[in-house]
Protein backbone atom coordinates (compact mmCIF):
# COMPACT_ATOMS: atom_id res chain seq x y z
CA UNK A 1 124.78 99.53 86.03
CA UNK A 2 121.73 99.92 84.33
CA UNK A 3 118.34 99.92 85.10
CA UNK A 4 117.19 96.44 83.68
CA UNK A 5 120.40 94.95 85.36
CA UNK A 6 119.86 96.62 88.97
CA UNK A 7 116.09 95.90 88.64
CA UNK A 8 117.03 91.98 88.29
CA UNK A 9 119.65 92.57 91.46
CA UNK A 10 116.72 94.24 93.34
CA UNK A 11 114.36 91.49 92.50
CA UNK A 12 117.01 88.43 93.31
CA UNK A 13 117.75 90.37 96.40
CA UNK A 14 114.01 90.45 97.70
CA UNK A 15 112.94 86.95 97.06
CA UNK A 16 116.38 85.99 99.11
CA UNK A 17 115.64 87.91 102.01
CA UNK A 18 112.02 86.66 101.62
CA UNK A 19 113.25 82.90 102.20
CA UNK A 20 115.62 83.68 104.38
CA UNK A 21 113.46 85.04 106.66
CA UNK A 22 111.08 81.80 106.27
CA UNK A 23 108.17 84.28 104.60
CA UNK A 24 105.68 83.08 102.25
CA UNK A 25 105.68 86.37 100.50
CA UNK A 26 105.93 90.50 100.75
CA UNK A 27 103.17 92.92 101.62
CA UNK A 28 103.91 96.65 100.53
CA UNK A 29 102.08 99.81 101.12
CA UNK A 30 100.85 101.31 97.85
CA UNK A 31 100.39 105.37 98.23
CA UNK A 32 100.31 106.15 94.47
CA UNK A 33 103.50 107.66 94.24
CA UNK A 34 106.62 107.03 92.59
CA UNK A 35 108.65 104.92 95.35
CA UNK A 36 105.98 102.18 96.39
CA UNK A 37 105.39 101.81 92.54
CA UNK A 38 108.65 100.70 92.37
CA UNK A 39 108.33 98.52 94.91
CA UNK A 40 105.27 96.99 94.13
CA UNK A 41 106.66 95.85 91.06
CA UNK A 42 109.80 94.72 91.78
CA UNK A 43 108.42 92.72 94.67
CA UNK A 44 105.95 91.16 91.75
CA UNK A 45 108.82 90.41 89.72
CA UNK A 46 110.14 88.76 92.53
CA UNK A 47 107.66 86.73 94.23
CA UNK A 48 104.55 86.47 91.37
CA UNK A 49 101.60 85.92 92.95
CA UNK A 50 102.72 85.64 96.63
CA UNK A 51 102.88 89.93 97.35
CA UNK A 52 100.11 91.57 98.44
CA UNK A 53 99.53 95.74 98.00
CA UNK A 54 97.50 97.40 100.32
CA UNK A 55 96.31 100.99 99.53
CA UNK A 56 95.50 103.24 102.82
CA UNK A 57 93.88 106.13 102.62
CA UNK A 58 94.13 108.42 105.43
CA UNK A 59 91.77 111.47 104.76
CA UNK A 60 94.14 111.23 101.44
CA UNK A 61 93.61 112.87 97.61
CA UNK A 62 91.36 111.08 95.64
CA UNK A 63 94.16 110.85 92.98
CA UNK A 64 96.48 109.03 95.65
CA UNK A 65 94.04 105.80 95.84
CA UNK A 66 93.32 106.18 91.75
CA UNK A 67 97.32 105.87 91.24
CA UNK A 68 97.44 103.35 93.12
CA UNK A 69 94.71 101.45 91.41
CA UNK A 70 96.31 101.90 88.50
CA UNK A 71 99.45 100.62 89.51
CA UNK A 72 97.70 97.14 90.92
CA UNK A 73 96.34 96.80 88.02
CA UNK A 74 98.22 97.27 85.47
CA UNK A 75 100.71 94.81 86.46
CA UNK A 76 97.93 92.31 87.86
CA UNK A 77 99.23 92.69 91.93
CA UNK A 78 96.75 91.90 94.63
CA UNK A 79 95.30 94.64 96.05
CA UNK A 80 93.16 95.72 99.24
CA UNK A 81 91.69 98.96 100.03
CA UNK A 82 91.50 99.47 103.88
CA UNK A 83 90.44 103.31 105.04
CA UNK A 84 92.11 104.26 108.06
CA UNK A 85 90.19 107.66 108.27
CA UNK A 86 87.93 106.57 111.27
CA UNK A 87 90.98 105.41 113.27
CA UNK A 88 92.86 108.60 112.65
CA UNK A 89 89.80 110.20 114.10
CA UNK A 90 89.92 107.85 116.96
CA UNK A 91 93.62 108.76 117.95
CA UNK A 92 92.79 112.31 117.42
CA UNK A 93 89.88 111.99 120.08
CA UNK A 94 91.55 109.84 122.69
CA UNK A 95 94.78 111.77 122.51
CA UNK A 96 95.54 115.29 124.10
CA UNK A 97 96.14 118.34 121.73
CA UNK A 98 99.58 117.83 119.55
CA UNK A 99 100.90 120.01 116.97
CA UNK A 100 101.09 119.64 113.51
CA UNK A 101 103.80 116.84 112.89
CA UNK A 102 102.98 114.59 115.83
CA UNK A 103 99.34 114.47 114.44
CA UNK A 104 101.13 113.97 110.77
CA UNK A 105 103.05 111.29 112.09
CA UNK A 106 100.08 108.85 113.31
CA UNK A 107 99.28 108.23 109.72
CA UNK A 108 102.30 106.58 108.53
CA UNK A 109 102.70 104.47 112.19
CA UNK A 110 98.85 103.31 111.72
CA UNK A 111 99.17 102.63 108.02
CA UNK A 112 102.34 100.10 109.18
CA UNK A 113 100.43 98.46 112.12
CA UNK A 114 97.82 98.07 109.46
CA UNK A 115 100.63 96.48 106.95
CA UNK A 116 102.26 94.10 109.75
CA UNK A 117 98.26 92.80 110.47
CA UNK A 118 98.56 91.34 106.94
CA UNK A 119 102.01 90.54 106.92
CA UNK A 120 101.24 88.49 110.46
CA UNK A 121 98.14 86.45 109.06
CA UNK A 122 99.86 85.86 105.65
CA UNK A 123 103.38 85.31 107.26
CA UNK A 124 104.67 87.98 105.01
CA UNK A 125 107.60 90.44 105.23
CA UNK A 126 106.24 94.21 105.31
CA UNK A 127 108.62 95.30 102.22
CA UNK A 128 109.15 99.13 103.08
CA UNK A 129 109.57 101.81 100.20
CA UNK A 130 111.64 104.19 101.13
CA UNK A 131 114.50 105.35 99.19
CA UNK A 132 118.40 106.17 99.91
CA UNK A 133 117.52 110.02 99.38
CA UNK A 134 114.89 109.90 102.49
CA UNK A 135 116.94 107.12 104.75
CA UNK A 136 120.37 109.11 104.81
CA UNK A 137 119.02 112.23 106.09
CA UNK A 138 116.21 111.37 108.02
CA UNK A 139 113.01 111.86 105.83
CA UNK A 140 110.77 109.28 107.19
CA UNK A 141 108.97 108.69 110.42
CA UNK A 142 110.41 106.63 112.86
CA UNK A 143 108.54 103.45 113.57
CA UNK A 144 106.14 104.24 110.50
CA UNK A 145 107.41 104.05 106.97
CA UNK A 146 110.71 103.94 108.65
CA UNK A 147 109.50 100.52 110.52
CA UNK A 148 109.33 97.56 107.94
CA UNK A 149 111.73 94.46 107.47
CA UNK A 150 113.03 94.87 104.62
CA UNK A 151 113.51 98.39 101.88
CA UNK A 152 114.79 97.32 98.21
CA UNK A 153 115.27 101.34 97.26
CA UNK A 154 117.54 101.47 100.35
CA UNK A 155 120.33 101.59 98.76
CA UNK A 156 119.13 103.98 95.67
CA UNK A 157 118.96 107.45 95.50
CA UNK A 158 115.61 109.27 94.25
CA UNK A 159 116.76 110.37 90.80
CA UNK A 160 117.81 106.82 90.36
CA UNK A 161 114.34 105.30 91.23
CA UNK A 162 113.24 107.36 88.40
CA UNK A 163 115.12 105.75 86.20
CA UNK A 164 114.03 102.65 87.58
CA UNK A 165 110.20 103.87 87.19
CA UNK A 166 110.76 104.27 83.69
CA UNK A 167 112.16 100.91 82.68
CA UNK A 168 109.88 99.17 84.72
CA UNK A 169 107.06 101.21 82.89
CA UNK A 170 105.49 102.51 85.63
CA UNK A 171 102.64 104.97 84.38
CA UNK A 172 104.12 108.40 83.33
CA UNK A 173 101.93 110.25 85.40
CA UNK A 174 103.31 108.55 88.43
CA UNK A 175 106.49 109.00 87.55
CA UNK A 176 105.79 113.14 86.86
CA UNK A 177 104.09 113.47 89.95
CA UNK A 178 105.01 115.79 92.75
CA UNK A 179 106.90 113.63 95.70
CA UNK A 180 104.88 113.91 98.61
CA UNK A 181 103.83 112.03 102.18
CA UNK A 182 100.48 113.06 102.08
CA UNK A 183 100.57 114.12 105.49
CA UNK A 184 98.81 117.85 105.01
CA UNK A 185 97.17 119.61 102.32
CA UNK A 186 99.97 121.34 100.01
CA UNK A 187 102.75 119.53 101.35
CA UNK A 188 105.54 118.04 99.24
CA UNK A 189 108.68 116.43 100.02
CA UNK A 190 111.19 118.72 98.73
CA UNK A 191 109.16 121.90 100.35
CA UNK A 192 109.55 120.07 103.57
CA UNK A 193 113.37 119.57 103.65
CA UNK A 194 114.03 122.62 102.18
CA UNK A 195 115.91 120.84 98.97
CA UNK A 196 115.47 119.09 96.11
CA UNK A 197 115.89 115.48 95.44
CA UNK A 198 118.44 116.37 92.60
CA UNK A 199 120.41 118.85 94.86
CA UNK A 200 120.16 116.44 97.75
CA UNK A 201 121.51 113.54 95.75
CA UNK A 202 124.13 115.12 94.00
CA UNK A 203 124.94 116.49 97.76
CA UNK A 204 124.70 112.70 99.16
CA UNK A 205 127.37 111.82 96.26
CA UNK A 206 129.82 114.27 97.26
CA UNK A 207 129.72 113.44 100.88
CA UNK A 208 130.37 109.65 99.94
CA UNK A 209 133.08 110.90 98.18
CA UNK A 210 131.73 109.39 95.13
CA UNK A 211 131.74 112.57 92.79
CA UNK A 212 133.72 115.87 93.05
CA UNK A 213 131.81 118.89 92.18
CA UNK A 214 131.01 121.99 93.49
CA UNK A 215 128.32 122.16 95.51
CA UNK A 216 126.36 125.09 97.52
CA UNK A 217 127.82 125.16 100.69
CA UNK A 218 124.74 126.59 102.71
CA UNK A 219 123.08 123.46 101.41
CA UNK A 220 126.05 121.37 102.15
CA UNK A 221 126.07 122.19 105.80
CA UNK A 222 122.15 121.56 105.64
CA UNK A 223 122.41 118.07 104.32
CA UNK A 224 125.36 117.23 106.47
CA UNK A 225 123.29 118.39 110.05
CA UNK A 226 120.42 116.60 108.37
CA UNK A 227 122.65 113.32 108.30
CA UNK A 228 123.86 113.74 111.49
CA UNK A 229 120.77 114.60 113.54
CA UNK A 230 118.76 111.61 112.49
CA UNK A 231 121.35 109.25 113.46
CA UNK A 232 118.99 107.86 115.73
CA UNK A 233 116.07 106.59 112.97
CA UNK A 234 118.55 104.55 111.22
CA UNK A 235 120.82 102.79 113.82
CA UNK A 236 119.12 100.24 115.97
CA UNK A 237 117.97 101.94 119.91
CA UNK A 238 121.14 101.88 122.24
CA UNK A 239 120.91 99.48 124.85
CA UNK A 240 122.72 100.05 128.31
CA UNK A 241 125.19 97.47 129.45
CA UNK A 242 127.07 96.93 132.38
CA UNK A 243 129.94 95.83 130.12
């Protein structure tokens, strides 16, 4: 398929789900990278005027809220600018010593309460951003990124959203940017899973069985554990039954 004909499927498929659900319209959180560029524009191909793209800086890189600017801009998406670096702080205070990745995590879980506040008084669906790449083996945080209604890139793997990027024309500079969350200074995406998102999609193929090449079996074994260990942040919380 190519990327103006899944583009239109993505778009179709978001402004169903949006009246479906009885929604007026999608709110999406715009980082400045490549994925919630994507989004952004899709959902504004979808719904016009009625999506609404909030940027939230979290003691974040300058460039991340310029990007994102940009973005909102250039293809004429409402836009709001709420700084969530006082309410980080807050949590930080109130809350007893945590390492590294629990602290990381409260920025992605306030920037969605933040998103579902808009979504709430504009009776919006929050239209998440991740991709198939990050939702098959686990790269998001539960309840955070992971947590919105609805995720048009769910079903499309990272080197494919590039290609999307590029026929949407989403600024170049976007598109060349290094994939990261933003969560600590110098980290990136692929540095944090240990692979990159061409040997982790090519990896996701063969496990689907939908391509048979040889792959590196160390990183095989990694992608596989990966899959299986975060089991738990894509299937619904098990309930216990007496049945």
């Amino acid at each position: 398929m190519s990327p103006a004909e899944l583009c239109d499927k993505i778009s179709v498929w978001i402004k169903e789900k949006i009246e479906q659900a009885g929604a007026k319209g999608g709110v999406v959180g715009l980082s400045g990278g490549l994925d919630s560029a994507v989004v952004a524009v899709l959902c504004k191909r979808a719904l016009g005027d009625n999506v609404l793209a909030i940027v939230m800086p979290c003691y974040s890189s300058p460039q991340d809220e310029r990007y994102a600017r940009q973005v909102a801009e250039k293809f004429n998406i409402k836009f709001e600018i709420i700084c969530l670096d006082e309410v980080f702080d807050k949590f930080i205070k109130i809350l007893p010593p945590g390492g590294k990745i629990a602290r990381a995590n409260l920025k992605p879980r306030i920037r969605m309460i933040t998103l579902y506040y808009f979504a709430n008084n504009l009776n919006y669906l929050v239209v998440g951003t991740g991709n198939k790449s990050e939702i098959t083996v686990g790269y998001f945080t539960k309840y955070g990124d992971g947590g919105a209604d609805i995720f048009p890139l769910g079903g499309i793997l990272k080197t494919d959203v590039v290609k999307l990027a590029k026929y949407l024309g989403v600024p170049q500079a976007i598109i060349d940017r290094v994939p990261t969350g933003g969560l600590w200074p110098g980290q990136t995406d692929e540095k944090e899973m240990g692979i990159t998102y061409r040997e982790l999609d090519q990896i996701i193929r063969v496990v689907e069985g939908k391509i048979k090449e040889p792959v590196a079996e160390d990183k095989l074994r990694k992608v596989k554990a990966l899959i299986q260990n975060s089991l738990h942040k894509r299937e619904s919380p098990p309930l216990f039954s007496f049945d």
